[in-house]
PDB file of N, CA and C in Angstrom:
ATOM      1  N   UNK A   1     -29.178  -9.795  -1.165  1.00  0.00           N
ATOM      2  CA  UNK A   1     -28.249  -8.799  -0.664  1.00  0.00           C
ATOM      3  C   UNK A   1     -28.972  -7.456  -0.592  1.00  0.00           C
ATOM      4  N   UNK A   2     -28.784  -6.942   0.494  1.00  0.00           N
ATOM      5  CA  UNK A   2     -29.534  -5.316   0.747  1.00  0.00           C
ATOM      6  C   UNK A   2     -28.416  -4.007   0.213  1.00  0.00           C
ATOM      7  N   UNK A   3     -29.018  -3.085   0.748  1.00  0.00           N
ATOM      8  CA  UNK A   3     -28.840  -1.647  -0.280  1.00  0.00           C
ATOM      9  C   UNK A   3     -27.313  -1.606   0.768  1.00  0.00           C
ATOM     10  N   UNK A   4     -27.481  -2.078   2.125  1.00  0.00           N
ATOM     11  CA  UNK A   4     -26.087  -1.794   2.969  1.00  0.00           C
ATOM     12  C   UNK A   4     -24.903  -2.473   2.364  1.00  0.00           C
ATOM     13  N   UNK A   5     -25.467  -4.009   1.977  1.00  0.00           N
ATOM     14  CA  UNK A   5     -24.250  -5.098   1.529  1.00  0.00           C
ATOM     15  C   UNK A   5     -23.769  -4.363   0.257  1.00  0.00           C
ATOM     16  N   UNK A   6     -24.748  -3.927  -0.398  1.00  0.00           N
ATOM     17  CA  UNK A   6     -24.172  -4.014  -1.821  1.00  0.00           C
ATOM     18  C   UNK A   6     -23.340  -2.477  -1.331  1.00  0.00           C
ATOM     19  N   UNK A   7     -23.633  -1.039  -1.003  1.00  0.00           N
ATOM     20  CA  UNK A   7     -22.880  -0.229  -0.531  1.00  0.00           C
ATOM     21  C   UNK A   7     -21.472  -0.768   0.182  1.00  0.00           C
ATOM     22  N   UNK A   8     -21.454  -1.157   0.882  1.00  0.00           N
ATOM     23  CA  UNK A   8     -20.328  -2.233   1.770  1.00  0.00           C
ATOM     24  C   UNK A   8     -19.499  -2.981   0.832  1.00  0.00           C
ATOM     25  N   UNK A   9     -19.763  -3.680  -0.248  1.00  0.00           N
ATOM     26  CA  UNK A   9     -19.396  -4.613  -0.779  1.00  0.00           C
ATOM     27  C   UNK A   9     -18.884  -3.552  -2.039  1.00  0.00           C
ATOM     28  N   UNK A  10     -19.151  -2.152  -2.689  1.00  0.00           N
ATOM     29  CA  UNK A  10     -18.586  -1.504  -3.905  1.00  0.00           C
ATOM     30  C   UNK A  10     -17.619  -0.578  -3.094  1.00  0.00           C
ATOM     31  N   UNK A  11     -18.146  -0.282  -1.703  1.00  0.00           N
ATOM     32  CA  UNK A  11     -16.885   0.273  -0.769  1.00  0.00           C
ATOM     33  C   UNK A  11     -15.494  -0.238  -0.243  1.00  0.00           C
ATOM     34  N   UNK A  12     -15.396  -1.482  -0.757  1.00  0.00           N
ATOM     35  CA  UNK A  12     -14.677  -2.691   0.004  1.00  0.00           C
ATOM     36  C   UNK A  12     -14.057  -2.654  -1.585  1.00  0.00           C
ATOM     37  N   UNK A  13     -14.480  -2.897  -2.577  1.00  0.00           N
ATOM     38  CA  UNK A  13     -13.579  -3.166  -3.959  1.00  0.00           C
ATOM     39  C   UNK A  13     -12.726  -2.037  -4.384  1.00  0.00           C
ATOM     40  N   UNK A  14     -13.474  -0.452  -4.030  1.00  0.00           N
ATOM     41  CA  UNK A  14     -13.361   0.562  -5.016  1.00  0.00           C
ATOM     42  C   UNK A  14     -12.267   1.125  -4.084  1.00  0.00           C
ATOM     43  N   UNK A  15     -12.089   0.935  -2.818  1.00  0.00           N
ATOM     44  CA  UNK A  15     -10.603   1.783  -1.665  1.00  0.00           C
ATOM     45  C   UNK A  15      -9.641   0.298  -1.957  1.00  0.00           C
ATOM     46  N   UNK A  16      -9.767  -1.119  -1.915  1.00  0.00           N
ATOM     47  CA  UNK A  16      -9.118  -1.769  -2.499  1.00  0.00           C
ATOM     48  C   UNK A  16      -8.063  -1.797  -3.663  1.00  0.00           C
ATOM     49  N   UNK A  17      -8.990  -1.199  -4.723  1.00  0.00           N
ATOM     50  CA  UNK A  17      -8.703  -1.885  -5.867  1.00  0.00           C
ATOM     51  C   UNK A  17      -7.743  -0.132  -6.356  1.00  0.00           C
ATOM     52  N   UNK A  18      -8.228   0.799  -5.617  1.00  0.00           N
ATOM     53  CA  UNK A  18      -7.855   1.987  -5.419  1.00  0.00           C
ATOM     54  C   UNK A  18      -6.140   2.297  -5.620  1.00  0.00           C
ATOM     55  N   UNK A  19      -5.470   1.274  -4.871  1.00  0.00           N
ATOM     56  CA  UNK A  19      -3.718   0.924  -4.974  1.00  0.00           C
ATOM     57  C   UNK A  19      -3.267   0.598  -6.345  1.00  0.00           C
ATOM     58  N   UNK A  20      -4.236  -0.098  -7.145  1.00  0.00           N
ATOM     59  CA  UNK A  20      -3.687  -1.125  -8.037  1.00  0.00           C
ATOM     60  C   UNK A  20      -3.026  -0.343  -9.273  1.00  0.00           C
ATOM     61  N   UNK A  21      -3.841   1.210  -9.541  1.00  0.00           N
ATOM     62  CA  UNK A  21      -2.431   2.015 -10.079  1.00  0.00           C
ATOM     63  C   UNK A  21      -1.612   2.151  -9.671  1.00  0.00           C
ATOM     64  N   UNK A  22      -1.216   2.503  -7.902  1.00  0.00           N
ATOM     65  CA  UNK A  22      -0.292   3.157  -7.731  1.00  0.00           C
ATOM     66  C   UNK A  22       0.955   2.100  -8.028  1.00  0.00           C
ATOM     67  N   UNK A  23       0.717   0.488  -7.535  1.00  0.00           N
ATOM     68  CA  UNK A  23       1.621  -0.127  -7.357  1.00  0.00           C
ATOM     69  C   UNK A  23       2.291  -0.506  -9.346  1.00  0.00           C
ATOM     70  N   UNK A  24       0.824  -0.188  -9.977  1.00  0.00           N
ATOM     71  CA  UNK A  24       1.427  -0.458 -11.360  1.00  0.00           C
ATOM     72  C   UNK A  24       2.183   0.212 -11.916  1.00  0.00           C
ATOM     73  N   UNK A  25       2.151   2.011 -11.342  1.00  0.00           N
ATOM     74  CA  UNK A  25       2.644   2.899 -11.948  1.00  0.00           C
ATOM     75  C   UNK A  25       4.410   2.889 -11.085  1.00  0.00           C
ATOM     76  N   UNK A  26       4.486   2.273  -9.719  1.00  0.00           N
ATOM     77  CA  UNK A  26       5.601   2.129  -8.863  1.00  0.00           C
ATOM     78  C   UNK A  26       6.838   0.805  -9.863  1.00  0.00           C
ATOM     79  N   UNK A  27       5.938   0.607 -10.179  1.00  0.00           N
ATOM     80  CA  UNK A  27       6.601  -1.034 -10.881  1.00  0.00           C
ATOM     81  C   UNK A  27       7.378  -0.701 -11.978  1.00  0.00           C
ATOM     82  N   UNK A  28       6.264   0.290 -12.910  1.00  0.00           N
ATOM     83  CA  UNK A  28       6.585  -0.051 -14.299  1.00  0.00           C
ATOM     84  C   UNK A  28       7.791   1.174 -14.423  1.00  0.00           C
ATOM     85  N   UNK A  29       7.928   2.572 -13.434  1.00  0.00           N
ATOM     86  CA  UNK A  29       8.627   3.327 -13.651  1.00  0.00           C
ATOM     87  C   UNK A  29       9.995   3.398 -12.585  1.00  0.00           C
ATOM     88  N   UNK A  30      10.280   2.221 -11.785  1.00  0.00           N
ATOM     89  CA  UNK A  30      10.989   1.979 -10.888  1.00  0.00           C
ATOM     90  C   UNK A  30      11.279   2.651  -9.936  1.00  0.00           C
ATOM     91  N   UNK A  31      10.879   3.672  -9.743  1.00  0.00           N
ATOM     92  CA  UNK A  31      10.380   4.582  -8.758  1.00  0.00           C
ATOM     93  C   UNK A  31       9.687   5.049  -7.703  1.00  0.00           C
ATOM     94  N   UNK A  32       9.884   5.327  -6.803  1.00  0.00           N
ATOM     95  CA  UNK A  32       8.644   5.489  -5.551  1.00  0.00           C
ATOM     96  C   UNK A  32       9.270   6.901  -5.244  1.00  0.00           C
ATOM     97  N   UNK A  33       9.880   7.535  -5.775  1.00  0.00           N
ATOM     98  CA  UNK A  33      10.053   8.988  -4.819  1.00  0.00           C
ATOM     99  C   UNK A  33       9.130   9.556  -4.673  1.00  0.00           C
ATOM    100  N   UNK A  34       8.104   9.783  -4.846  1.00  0.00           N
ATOM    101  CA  UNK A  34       7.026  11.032  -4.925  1.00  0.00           C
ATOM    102  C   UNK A  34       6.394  10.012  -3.870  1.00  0.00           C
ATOM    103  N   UNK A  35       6.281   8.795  -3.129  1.00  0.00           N
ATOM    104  CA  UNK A  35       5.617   8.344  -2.422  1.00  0.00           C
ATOM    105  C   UNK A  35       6.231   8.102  -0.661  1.00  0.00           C
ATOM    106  N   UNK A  36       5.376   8.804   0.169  1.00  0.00           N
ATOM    107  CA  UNK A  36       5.336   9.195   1.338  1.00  0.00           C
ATOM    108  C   UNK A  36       6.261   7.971   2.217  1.00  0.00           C
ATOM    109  N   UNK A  37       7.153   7.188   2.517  1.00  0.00           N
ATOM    110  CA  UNK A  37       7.199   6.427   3.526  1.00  0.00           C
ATOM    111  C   UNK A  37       6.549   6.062   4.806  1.00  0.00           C
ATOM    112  N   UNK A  38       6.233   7.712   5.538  1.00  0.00           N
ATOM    113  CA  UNK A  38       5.787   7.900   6.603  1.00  0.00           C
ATOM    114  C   UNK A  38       4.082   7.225   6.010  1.00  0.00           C
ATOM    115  N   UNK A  39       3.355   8.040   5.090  1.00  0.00           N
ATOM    116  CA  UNK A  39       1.858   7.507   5.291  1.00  0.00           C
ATOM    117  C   UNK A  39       1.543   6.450   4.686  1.00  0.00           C
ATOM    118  N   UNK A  40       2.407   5.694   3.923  1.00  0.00           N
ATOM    119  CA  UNK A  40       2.399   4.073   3.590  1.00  0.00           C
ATOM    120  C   UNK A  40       2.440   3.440   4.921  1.00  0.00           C
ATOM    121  N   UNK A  41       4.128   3.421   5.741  1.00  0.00           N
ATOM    122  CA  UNK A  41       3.780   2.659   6.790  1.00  0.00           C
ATOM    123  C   UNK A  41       2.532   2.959   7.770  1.00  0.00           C
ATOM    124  N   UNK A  42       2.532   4.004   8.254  1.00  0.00           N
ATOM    125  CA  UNK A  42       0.966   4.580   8.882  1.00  0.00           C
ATOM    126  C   UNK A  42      -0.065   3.801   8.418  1.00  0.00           C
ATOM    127  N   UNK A  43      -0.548   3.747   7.161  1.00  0.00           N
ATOM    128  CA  UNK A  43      -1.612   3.388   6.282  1.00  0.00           C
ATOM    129  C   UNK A  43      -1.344   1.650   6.334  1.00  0.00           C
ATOM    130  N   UNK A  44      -0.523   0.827   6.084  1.00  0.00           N
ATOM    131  CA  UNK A  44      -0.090  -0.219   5.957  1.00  0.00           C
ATOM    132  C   UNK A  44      -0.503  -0.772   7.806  1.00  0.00           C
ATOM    133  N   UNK A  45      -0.044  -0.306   8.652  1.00  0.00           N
ATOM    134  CA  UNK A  45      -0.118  -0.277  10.108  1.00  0.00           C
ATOM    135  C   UNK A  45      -1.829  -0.562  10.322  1.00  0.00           C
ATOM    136  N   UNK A  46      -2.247   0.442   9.829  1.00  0.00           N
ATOM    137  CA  UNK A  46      -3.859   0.602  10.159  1.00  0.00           C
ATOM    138  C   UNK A  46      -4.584  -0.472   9.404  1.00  0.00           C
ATOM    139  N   UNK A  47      -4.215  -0.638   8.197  1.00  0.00           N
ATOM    140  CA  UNK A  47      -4.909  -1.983   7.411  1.00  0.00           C
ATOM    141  C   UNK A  47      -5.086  -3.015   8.202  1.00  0.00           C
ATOM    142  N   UNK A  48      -3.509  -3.307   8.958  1.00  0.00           N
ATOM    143  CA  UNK A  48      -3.630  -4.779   9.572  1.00  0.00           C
ATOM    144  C   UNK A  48      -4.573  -4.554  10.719  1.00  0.00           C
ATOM    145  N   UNK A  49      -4.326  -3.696  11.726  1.00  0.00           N
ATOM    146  CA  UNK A  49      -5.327  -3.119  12.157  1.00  0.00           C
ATOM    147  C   UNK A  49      -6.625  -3.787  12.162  1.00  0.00           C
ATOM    148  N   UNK A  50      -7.062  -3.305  11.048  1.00  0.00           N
ATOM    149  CA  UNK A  50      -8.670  -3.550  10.429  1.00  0.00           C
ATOM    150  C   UNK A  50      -8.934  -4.867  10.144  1.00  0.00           C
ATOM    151  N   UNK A  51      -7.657  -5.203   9.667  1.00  0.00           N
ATOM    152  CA  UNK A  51      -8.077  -6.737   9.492  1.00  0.00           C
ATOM    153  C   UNK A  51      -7.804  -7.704  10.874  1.00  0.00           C
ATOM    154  N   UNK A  52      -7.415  -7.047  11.736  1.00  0.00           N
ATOM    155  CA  UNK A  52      -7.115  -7.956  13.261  1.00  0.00           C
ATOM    156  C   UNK A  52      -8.216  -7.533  13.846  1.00  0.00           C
ATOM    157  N   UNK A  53      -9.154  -6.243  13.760  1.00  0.00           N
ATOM    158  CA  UNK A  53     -10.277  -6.166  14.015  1.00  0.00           C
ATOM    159  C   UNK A  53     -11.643  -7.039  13.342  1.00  0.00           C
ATOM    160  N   UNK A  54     -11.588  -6.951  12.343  1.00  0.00           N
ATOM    161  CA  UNK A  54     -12.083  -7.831  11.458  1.00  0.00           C
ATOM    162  C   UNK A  54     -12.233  -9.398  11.913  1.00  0.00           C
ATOM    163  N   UNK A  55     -11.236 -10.291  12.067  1.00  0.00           N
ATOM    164  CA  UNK A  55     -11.084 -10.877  12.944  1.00  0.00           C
ATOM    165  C   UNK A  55     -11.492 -11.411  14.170  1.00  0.00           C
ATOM    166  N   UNK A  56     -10.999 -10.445  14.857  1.00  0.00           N
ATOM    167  CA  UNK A  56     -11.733 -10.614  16.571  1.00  0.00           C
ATOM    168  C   UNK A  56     -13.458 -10.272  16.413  1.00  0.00           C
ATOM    169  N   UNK A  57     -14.063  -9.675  15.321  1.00  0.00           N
ATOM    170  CA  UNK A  57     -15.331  -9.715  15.399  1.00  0.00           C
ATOM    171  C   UNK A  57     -15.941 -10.690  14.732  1.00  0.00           C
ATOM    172  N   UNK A  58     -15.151 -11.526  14.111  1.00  0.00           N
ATOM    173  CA  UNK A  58     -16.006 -12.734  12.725  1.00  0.00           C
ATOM    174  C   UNK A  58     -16.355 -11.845  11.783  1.00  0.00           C
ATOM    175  N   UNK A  59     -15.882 -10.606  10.914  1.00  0.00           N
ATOM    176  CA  UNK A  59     -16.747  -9.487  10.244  1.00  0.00           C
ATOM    177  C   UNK A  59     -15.245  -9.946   8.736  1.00  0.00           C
ATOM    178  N   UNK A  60     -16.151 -11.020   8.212  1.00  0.00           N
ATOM    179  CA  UNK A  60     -15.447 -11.970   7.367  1.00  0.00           C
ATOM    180  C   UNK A  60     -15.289 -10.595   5.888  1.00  0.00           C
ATOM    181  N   UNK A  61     -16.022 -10.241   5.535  1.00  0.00           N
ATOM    182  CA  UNK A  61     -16.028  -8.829   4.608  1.00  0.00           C
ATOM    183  C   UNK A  61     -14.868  -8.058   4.923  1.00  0.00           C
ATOM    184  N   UNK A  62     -15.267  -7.653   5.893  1.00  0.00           N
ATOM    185  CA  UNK A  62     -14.120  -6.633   6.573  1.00  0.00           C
ATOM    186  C   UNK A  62     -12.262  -7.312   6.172  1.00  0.00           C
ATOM    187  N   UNK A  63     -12.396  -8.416   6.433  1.00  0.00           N
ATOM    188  CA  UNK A  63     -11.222  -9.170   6.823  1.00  0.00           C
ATOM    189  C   UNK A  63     -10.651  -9.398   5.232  1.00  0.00           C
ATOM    190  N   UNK A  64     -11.327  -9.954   4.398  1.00  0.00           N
ATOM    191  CA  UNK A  64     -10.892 -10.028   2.855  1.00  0.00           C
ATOM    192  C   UNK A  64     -11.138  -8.459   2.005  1.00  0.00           C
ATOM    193  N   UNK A  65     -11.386  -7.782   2.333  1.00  0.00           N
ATOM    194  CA  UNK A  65     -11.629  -5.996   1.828  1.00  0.00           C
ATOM    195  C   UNK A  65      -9.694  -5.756   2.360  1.00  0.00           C
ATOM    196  N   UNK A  66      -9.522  -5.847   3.757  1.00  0.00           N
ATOM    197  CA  UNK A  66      -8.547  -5.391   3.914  1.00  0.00           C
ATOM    198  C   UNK A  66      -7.522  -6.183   3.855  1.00  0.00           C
ATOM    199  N   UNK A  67      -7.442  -7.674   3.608  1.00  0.00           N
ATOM    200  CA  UNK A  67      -5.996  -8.061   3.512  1.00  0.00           C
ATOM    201  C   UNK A  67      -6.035  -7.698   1.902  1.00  0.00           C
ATOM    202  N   UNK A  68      -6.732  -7.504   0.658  1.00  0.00           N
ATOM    203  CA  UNK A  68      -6.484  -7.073  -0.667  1.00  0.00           C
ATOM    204  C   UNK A  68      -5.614  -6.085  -0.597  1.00  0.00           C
ATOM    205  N   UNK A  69      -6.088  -4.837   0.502  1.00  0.00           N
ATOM    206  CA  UNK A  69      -5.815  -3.748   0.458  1.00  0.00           C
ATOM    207  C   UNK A  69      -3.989  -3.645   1.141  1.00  0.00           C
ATOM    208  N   UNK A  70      -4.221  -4.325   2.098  1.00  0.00           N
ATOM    209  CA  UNK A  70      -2.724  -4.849   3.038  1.00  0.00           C
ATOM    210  C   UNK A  70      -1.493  -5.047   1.756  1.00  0.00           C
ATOM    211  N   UNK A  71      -2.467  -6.335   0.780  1.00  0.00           N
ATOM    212  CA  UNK A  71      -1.332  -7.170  -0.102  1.00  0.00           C
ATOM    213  C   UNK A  71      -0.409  -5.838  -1.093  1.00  0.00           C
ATOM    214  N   UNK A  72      -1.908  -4.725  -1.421  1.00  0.00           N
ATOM    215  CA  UNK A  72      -1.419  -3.703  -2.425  1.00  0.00           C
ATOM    216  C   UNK A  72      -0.447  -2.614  -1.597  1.00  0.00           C
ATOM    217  N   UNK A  73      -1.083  -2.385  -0.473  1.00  0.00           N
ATOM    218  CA  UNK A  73      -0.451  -1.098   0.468  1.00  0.00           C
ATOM    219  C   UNK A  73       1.490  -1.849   0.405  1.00  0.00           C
ATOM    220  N   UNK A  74       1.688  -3.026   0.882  1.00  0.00           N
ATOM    221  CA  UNK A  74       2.945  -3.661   1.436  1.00  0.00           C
ATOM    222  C   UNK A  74       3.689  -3.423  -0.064  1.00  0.00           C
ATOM    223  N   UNK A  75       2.783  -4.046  -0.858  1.00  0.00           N
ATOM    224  CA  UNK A  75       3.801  -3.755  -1.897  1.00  0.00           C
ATOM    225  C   UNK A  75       4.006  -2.138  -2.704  1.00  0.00           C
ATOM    226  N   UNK A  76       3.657  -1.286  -2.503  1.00  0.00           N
ATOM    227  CA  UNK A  76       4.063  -0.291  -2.593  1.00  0.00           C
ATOM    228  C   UNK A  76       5.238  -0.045  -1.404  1.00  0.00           C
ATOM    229  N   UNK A  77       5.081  -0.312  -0.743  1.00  0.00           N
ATOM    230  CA  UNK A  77       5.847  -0.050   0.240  1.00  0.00           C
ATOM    231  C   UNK A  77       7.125  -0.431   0.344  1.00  0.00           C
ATOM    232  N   UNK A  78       7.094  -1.518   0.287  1.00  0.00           N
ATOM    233  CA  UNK A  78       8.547  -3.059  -0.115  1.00  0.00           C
ATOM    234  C   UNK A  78       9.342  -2.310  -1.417  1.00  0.00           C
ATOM    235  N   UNK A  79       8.494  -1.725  -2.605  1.00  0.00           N
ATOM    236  CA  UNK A  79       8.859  -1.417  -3.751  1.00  0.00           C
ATOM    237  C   UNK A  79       9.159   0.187  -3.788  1.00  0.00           C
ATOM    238  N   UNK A  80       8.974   1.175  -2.550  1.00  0.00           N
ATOM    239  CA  UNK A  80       9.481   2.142  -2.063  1.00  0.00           C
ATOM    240  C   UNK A  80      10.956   1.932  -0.935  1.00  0.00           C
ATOM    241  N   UNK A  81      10.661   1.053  -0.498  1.00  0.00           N
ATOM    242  CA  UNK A  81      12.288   0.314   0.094  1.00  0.00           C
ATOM    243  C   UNK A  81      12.953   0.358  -0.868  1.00  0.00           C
ATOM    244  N   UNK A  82      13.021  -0.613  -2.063  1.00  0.00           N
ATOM    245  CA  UNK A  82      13.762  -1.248  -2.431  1.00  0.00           C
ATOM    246  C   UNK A  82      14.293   0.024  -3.659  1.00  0.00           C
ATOM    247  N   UNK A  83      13.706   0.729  -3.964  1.00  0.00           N
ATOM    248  CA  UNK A  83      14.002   1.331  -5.235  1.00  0.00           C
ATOM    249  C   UNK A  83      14.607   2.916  -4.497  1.00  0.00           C
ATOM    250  N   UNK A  84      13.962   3.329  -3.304  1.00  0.00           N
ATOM    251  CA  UNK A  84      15.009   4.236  -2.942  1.00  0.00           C
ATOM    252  C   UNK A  84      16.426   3.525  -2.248  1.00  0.00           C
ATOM    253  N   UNK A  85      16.406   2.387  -1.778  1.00  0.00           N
ATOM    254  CA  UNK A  85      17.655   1.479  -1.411  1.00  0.00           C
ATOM    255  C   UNK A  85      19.261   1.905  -2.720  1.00  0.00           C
ATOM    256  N   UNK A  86      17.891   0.997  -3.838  1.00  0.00           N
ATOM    257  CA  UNK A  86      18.706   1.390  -5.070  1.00  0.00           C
ATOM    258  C   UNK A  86      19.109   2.733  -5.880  1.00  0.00           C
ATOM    259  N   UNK A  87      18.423   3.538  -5.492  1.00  0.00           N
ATOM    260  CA  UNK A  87      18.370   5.235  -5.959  1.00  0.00           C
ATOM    261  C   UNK A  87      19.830   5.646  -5.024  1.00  0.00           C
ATOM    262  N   UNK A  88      19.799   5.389  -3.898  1.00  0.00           N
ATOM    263  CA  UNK A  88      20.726   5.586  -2.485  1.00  0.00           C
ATOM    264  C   UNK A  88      22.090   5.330  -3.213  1.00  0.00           C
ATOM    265  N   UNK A  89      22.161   3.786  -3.394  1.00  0.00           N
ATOM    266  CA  UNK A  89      23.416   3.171  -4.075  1.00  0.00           C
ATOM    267  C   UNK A  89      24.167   3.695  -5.344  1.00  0.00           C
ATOM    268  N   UNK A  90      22.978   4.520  -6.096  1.00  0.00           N
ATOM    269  CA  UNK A  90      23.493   4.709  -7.515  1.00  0.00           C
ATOM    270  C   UNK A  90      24.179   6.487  -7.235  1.00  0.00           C
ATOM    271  N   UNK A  91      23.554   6.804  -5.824  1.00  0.00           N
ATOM    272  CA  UNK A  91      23.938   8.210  -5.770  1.00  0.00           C
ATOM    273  C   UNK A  91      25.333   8.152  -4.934  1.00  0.00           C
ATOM    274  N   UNK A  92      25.758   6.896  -4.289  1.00  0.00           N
ATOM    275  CA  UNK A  92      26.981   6.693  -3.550  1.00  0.00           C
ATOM    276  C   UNK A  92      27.994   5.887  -4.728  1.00  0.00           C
ATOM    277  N   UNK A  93      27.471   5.900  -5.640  1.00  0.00           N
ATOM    278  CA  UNK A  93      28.577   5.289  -6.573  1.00  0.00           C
ATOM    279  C   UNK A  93      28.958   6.557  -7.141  1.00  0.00           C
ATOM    280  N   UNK A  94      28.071   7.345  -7.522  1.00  0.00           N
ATOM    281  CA  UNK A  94      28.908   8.636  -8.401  1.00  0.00           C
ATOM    282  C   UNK A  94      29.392   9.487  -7.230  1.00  0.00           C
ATOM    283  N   UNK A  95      29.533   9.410  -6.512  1.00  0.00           N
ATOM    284  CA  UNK A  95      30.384  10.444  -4.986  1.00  0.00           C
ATOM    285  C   UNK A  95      29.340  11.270  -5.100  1.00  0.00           C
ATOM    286  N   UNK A  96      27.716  11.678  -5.248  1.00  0.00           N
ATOM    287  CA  UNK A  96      27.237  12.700  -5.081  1.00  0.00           C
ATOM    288  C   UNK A  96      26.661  12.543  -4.050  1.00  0.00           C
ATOM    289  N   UNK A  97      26.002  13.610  -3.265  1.00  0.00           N
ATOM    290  CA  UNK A  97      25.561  13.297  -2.002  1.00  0.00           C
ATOM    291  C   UNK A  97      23.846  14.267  -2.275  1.00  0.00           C
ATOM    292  N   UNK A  98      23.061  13.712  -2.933  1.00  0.00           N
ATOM    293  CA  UNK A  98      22.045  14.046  -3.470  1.00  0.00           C
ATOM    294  C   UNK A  98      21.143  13.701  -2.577  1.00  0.00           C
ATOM    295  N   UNK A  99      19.686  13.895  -2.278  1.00  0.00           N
ATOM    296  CA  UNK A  99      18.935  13.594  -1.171  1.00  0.00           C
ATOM    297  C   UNK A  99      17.558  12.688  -2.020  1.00  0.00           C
ATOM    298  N   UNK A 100      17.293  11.482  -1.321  1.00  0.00           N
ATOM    299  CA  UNK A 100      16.471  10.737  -1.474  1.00  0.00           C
ATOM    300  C   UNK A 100      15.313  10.962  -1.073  1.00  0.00           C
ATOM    301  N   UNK A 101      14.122  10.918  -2.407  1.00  0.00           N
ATOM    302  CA  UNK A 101      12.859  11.762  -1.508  1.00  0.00           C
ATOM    303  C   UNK A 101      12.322  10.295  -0.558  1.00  0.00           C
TER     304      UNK A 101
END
């Protein structure tokens, strides 16, 4: 393996593996307000992107770097649905009309 692969290959783990707080810290505190909707889906959009590029070139690296990254991005995302869904509900049960970040 050369000085590119191995660069390529700690660049591919370290923007990867990069999510794996956010989604731990989304999980464990049931929360996603402080997290963007707009640049998740954006960001989530572009992953697949990369990996449909990835793809159409045979650029097999490329393609497993970004569906890791896809699996972590979606679930932040799914878990920003679901918990402002539920934030929504708990603010229409007490009659307040409070704003969901």
């Amino acid at each position: 393996m050369g000085y590119a692969d191995l660069v390529g290959t700690l660049a591919a783990v370290l923007t990867s593996v990069a999510f794996l707080p956010q989604v731990i810290r989304v999980w464990r505190t049931r929360s996603a307000r402080d997290i963007s909707l707009g640049m998740y889906s954006a960001f989530t959009t572009g992953v697949a992107c990369w990996i449909a590029y990835g793809l159409m070139i045979r650029a097999w690296p490329v393609v497993a770097a970004n569906l890791v990254t896809f699996v972590l991005a979606c679930t932040v995302l799914l878990l920003k649905l679901r918990y402002d869904r539920e934030a929504a509900a708990r603010v229409r049960q007490r009659g307040g009309a409070g704003g969901i970040g």
